[in-house]
N, C-alpha and C. Protein backbone atom coordinates (compact mmCIF):
# COMPACT_ATOMS: atom_id res chain seq x y z
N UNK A 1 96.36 122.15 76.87
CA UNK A 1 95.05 121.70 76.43
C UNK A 1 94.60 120.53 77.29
N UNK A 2 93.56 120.46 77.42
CA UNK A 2 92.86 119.07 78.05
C UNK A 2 91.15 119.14 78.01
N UNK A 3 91.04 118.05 77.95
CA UNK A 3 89.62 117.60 77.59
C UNK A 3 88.64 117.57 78.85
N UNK A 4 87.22 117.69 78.26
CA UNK A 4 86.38 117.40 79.33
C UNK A 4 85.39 116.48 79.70
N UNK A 5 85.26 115.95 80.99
CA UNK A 5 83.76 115.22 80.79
C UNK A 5 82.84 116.05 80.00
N UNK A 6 82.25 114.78 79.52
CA UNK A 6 81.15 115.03 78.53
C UNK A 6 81.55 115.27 77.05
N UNK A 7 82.71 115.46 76.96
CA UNK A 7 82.98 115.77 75.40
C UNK A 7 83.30 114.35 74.60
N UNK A 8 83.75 114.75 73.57
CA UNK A 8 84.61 113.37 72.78
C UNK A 8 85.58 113.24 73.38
N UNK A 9 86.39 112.19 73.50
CA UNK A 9 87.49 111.96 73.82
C UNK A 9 88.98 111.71 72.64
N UNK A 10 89.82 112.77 72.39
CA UNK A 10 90.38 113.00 71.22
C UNK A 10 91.39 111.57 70.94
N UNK A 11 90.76 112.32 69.53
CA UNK A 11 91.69 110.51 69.22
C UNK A 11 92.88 111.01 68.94
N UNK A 12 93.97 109.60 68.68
CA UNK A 12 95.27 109.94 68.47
C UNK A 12 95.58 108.22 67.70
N UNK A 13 96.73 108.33 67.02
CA UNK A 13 97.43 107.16 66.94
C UNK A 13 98.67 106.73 67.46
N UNK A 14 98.69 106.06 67.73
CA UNK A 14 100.10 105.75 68.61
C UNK A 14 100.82 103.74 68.05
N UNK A 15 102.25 103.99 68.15
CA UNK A 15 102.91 102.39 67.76
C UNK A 15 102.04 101.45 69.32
N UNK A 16 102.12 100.75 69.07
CA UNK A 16 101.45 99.66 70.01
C UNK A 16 102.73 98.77 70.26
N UNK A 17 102.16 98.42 71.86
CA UNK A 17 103.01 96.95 71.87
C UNK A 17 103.14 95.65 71.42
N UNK A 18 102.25 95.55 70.34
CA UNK A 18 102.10 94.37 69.68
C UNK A 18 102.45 94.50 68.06
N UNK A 19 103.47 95.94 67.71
CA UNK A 19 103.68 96.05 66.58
C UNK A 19 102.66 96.86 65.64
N UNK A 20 101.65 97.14 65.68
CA UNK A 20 100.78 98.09 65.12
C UNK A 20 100.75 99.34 65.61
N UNK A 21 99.82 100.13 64.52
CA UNK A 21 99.58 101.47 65.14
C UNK A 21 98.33 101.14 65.72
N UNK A 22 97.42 101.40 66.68
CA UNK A 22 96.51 101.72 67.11
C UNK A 22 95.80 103.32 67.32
N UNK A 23 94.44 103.27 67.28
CA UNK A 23 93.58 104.52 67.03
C UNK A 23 92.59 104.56 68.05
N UNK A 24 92.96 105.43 68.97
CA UNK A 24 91.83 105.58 70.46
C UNK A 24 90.57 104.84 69.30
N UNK A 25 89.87 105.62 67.95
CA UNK A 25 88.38 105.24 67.33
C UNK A 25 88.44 103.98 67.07
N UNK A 26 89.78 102.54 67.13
CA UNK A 26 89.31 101.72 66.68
C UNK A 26 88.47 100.76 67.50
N UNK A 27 88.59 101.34 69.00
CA UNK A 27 87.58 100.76 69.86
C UNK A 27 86.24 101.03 70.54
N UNK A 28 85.67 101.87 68.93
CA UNK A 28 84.70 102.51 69.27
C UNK A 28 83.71 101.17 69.47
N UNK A 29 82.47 101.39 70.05
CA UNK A 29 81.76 100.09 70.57
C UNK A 29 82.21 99.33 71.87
N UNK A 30 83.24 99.93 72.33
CA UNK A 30 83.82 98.93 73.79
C UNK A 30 84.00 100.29 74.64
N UNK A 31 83.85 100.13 75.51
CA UNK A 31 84.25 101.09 76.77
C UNK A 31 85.59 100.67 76.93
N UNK A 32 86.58 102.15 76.88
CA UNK A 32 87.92 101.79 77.03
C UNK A 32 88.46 102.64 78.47
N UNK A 33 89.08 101.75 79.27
CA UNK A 33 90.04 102.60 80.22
C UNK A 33 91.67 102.68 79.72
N UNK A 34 91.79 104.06 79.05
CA UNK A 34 92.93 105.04 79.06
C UNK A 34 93.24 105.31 79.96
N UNK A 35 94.57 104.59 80.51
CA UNK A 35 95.34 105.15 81.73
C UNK A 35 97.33 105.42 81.02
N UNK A 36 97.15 106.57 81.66
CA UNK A 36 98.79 107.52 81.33
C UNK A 36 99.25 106.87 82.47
N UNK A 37 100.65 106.65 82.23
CA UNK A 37 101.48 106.51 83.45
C UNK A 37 103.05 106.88 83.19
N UNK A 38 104.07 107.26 84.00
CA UNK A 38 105.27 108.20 83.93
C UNK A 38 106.38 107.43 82.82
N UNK A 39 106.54 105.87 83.52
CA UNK A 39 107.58 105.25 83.18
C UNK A 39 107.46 103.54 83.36
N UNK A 40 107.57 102.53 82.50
CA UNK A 40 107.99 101.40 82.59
C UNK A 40 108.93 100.92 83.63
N UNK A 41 108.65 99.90 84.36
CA UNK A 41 109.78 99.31 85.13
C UNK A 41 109.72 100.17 86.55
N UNK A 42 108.97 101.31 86.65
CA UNK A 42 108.99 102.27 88.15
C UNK A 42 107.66 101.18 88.81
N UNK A 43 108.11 101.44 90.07
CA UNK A 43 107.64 100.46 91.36
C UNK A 43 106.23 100.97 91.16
N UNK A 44 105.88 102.12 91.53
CA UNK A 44 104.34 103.02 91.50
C UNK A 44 103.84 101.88 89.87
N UNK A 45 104.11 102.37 88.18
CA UNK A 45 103.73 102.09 87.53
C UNK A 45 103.79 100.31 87.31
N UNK A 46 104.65 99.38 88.19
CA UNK A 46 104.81 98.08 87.92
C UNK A 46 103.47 97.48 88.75
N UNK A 47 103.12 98.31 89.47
CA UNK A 47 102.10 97.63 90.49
C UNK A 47 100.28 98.20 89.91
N UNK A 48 100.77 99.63 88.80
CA UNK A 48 99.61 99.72 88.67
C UNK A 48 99.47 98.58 87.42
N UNK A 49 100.33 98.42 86.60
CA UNK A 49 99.77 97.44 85.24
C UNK A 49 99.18 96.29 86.13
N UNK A 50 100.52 95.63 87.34
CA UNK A 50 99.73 94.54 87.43
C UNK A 50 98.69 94.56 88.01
N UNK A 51 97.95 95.86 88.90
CA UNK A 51 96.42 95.86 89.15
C UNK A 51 95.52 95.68 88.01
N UNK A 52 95.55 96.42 86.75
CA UNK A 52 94.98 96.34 86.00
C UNK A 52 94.87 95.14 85.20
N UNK A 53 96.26 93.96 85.41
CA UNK A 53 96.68 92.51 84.59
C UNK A 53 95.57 91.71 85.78
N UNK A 54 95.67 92.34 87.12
CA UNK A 54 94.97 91.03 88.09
C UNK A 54 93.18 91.40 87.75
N UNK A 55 92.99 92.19 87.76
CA UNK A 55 91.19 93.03 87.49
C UNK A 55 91.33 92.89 85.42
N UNK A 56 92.15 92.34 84.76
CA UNK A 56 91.51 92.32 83.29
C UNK A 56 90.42 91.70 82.98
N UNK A 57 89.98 89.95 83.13
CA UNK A 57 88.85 89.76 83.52
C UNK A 57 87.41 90.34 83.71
N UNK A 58 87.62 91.26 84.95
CA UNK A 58 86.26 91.35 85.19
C UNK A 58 86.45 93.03 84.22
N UNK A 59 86.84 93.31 83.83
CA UNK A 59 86.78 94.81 82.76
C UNK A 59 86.69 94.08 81.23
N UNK A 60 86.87 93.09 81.19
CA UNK A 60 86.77 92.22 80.18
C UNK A 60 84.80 91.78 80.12
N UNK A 61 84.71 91.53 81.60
CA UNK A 61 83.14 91.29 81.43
C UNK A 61 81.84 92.21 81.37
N UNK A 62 82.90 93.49 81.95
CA UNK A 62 81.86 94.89 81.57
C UNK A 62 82.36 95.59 79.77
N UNK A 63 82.85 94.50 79.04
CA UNK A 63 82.67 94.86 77.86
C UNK A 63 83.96 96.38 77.88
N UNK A 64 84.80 96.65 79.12
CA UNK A 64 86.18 97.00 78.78
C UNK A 64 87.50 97.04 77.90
N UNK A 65 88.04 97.73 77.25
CA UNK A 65 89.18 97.35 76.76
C UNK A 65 90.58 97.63 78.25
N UNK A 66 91.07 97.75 78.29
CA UNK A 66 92.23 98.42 79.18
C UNK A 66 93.35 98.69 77.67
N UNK A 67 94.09 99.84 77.58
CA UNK A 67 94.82 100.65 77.34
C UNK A 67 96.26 101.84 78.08
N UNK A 68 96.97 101.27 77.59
CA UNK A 68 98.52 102.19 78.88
C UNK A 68 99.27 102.75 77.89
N UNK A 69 99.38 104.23 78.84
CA UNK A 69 100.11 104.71 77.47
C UNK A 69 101.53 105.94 77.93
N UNK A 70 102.24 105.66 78.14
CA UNK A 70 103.38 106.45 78.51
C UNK A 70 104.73 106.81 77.46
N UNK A 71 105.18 107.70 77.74
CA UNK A 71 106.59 107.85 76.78
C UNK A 71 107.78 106.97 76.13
N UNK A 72 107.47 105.64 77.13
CA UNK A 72 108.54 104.85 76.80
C UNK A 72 108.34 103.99 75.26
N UNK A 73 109.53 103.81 74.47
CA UNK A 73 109.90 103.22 73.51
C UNK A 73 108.61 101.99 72.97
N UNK A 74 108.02 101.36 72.13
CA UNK A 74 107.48 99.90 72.03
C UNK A 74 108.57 98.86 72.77
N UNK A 75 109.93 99.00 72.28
CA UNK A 75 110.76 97.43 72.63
C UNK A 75 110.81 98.37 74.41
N UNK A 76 110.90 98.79 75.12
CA UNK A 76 110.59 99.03 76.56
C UNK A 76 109.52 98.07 77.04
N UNK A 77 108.53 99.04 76.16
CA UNK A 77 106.98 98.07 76.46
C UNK A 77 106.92 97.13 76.43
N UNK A 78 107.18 96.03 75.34
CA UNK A 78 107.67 94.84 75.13
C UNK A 78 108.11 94.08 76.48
N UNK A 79 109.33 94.60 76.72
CA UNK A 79 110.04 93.94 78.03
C UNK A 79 109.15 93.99 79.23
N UNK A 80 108.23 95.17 79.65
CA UNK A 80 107.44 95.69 80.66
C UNK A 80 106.40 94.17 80.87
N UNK A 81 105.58 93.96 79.67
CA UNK A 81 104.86 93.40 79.35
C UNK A 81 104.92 91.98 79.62
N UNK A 82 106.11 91.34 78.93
CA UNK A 82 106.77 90.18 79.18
C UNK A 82 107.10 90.03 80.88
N UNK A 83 107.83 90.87 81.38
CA UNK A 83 107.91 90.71 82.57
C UNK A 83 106.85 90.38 83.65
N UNK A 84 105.81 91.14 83.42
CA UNK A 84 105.27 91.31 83.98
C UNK A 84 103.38 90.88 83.64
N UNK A 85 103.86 89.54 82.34
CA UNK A 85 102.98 89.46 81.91
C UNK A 85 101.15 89.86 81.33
N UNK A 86 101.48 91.17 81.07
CA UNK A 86 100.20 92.17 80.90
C UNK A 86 99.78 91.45 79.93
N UNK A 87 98.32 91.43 79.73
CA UNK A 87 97.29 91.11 79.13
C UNK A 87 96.48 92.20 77.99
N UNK A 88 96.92 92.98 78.05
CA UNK A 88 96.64 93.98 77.53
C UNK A 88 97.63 94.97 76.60
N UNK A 89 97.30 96.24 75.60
CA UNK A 89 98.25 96.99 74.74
C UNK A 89 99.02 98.21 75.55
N UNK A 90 100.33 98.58 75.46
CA UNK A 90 100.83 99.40 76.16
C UNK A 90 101.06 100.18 74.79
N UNK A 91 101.00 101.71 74.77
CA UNK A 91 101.40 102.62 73.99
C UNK A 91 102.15 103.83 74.03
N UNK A 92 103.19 103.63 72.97
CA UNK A 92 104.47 104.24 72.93
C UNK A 92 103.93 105.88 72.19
N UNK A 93 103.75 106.53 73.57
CA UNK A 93 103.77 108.31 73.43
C UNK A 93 104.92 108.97 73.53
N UNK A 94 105.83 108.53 72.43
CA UNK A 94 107.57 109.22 72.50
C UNK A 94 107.29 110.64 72.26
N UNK A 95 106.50 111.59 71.23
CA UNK A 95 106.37 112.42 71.28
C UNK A 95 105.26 113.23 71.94
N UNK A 96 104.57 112.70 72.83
CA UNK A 96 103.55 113.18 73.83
C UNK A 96 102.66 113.77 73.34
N UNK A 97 102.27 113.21 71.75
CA UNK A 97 100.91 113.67 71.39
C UNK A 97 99.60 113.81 72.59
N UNK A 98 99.29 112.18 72.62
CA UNK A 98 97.97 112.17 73.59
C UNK A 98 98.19 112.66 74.61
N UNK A 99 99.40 112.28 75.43
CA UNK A 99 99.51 113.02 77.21
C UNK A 99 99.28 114.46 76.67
N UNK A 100 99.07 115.36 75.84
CA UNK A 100 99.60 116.57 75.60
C UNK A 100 97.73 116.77 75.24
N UNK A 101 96.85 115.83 74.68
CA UNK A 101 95.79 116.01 74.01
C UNK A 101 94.86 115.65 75.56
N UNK A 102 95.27 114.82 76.32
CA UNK A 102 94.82 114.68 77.79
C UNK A 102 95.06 115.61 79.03
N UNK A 103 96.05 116.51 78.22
CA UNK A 103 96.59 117.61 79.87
C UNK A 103 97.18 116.50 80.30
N UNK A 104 98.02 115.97 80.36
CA UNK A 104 98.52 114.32 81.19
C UNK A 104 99.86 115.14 81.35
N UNK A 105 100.48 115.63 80.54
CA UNK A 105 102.03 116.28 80.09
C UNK A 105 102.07 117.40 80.98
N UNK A 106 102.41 117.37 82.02
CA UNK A 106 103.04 118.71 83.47
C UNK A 106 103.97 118.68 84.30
N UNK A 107 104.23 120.38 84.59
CA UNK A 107 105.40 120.76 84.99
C UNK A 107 104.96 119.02 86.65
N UNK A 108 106.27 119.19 86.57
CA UNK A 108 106.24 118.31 88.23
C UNK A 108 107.46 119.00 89.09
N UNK A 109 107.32 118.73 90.14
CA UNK A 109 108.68 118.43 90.88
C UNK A 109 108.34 117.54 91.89
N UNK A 110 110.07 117.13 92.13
CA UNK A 110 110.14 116.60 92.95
C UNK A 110 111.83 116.69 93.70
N UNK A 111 111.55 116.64 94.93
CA UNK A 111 112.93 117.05 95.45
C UNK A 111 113.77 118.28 95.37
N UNK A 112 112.76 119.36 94.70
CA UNK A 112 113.17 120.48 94.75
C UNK A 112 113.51 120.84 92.90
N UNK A 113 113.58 119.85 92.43
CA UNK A 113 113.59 119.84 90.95
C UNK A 113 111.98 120.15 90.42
N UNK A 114 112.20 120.67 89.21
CA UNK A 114 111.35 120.72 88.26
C UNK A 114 111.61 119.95 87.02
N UNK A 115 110.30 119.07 86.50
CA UNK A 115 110.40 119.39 85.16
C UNK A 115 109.56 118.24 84.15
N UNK A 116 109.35 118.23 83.10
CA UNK A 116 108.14 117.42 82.30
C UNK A 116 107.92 116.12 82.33
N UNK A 117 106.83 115.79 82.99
CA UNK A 117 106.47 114.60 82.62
C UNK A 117 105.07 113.95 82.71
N UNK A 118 104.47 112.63 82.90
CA UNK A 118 103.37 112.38 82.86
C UNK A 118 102.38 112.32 84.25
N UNK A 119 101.52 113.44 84.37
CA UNK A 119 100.39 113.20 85.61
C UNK A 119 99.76 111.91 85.41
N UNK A 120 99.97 110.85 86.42
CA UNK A 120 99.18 109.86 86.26
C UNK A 120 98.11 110.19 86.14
N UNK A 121 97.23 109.55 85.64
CA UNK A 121 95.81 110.12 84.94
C UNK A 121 94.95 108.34 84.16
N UNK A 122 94.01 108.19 84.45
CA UNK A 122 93.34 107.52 83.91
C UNK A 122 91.72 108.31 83.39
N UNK A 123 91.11 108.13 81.84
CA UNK A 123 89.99 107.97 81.58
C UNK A 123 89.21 107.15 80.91
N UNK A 124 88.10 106.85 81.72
CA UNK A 124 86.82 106.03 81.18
C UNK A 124 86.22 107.00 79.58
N UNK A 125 85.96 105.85 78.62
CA UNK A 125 85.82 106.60 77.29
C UNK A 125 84.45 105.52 77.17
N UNK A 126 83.54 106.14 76.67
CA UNK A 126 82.20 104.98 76.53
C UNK A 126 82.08 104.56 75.20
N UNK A 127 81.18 103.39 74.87
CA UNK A 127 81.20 103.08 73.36
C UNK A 127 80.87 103.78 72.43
N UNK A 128 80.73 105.41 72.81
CA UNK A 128 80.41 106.25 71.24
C UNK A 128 81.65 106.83 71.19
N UNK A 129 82.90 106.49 72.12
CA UNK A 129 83.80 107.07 71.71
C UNK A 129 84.08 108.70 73.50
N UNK A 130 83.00 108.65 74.26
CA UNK A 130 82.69 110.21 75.15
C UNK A 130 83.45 109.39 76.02
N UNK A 131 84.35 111.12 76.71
CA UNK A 131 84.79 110.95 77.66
C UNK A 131 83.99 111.28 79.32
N UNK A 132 84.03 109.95 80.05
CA UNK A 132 82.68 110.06 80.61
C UNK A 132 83.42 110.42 82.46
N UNK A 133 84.29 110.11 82.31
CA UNK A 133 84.82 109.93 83.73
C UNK A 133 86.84 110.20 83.98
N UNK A 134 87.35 111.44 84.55
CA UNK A 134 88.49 111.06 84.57
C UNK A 134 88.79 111.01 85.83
N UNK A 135 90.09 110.54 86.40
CA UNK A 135 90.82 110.50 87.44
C UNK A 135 92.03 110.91 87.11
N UNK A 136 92.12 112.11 87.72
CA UNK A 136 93.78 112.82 87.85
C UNK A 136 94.45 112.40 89.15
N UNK A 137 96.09 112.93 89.05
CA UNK A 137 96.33 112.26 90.18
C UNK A 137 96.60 111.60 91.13
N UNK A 138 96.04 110.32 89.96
CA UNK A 138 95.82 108.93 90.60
C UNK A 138 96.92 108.49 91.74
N UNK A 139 96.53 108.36 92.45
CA UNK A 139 96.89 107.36 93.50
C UNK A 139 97.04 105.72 93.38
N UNK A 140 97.97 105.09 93.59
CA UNK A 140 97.88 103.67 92.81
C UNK A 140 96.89 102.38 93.55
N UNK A 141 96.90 102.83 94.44
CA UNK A 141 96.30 101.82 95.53
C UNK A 141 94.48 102.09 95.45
N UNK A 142 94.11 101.05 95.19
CA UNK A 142 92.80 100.90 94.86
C UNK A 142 92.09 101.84 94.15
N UNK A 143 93.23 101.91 93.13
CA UNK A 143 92.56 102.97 91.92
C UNK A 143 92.12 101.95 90.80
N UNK A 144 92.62 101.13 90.56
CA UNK A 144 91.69 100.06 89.47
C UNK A 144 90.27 99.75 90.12
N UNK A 145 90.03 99.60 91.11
CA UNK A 145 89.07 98.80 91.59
C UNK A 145 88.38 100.33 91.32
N UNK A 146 88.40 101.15 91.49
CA UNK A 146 87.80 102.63 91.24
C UNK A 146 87.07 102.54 90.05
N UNK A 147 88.08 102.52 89.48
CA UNK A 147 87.91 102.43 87.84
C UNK A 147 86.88 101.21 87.48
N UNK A 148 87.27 100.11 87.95
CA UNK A 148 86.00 99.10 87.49
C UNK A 148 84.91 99.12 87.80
N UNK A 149 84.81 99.54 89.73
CA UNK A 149 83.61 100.28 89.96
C UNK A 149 82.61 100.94 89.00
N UNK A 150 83.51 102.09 89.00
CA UNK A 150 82.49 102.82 88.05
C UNK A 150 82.24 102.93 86.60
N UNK A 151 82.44 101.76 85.91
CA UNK A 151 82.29 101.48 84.66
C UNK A 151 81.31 100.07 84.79
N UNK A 152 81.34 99.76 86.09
CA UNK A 152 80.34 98.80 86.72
C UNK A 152 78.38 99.56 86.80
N UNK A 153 78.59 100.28 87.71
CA UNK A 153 77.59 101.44 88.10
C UNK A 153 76.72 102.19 86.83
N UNK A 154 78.09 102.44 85.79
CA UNK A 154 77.56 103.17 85.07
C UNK A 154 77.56 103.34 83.57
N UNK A 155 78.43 102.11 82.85
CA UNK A 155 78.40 101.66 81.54
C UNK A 155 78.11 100.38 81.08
N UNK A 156 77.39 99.55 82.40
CA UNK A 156 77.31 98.21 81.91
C UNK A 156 76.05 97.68 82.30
């Protein structure tokens, strides 16, 4: 399954890194960037939080939330967070509801192996809740600035 521009963007609940559950709807009214990523503590995903920890600010001034959401544990996240001082909620998809409600959840390989895990993937969600913009894919290197771009251009 996976969603499309222009539709709603499906909600889900998920444990949070700050001890709560959180609800994609409770940030209805804010433009949120939902970004999936594989694993905590991997070089690719340590450099994308802290793009998104160094650019919180100005996604903060286009009326942004930022949101991360991968398979790993809350106390993972926790440590991720601390380390690496994020500014923002990381969310624990142990059972791959949302990656699974995003198409985020695919076959991969690598090295000649196969097998499940998370397509990096970020989407722009606007304040009624629509999914307005995704990036599959992602590439880590000047993919935030992407992302702020166009929530610059076109939600603020």
């Amino acid at each position: 399954m996976s969603v499309e521009v222009g539709s709603k963007a499906p909600d889900f609940e998920l444990h949070a890194s700050n001890g709560e559950k959180v609800k994609l709807s409770d940030y209805r009214g804010k433009n949120v960037v939902l970004y999936f990523y594989p694993k905590d503590m991997t070089p690719g995903c340590t450099t994308e939080a802290c793009d998104f920890r160094d650019h919180h600010e100005s996604f903060a001034d286009v009326d942004a939330v930022i949101l991360g959401v991968s398979p790993d544990p809350v106390n993972r996240h926790e440590k991720f967070i601390e380390k690496h001082e994020l500014p923002f909620l990381l969310l624990a998809d142990e059972d791959k509801q949302a990656a699974e409600a995003y198409g985020v959840w695919r076959l991969k390989k690598n090295f000649g192996k196969e097998y499940y895990g998370i397509e990096r993937s970020t989407f722009i969600i606007d304040k009624e809740g629509n999914l307005v913009k995704e990036f599959r894919k992602v590439r880590v290197k000047g993919h935030v600035e992407s992302a702020l771009e166009y929530i610059r251009e076109n939600l603020s």
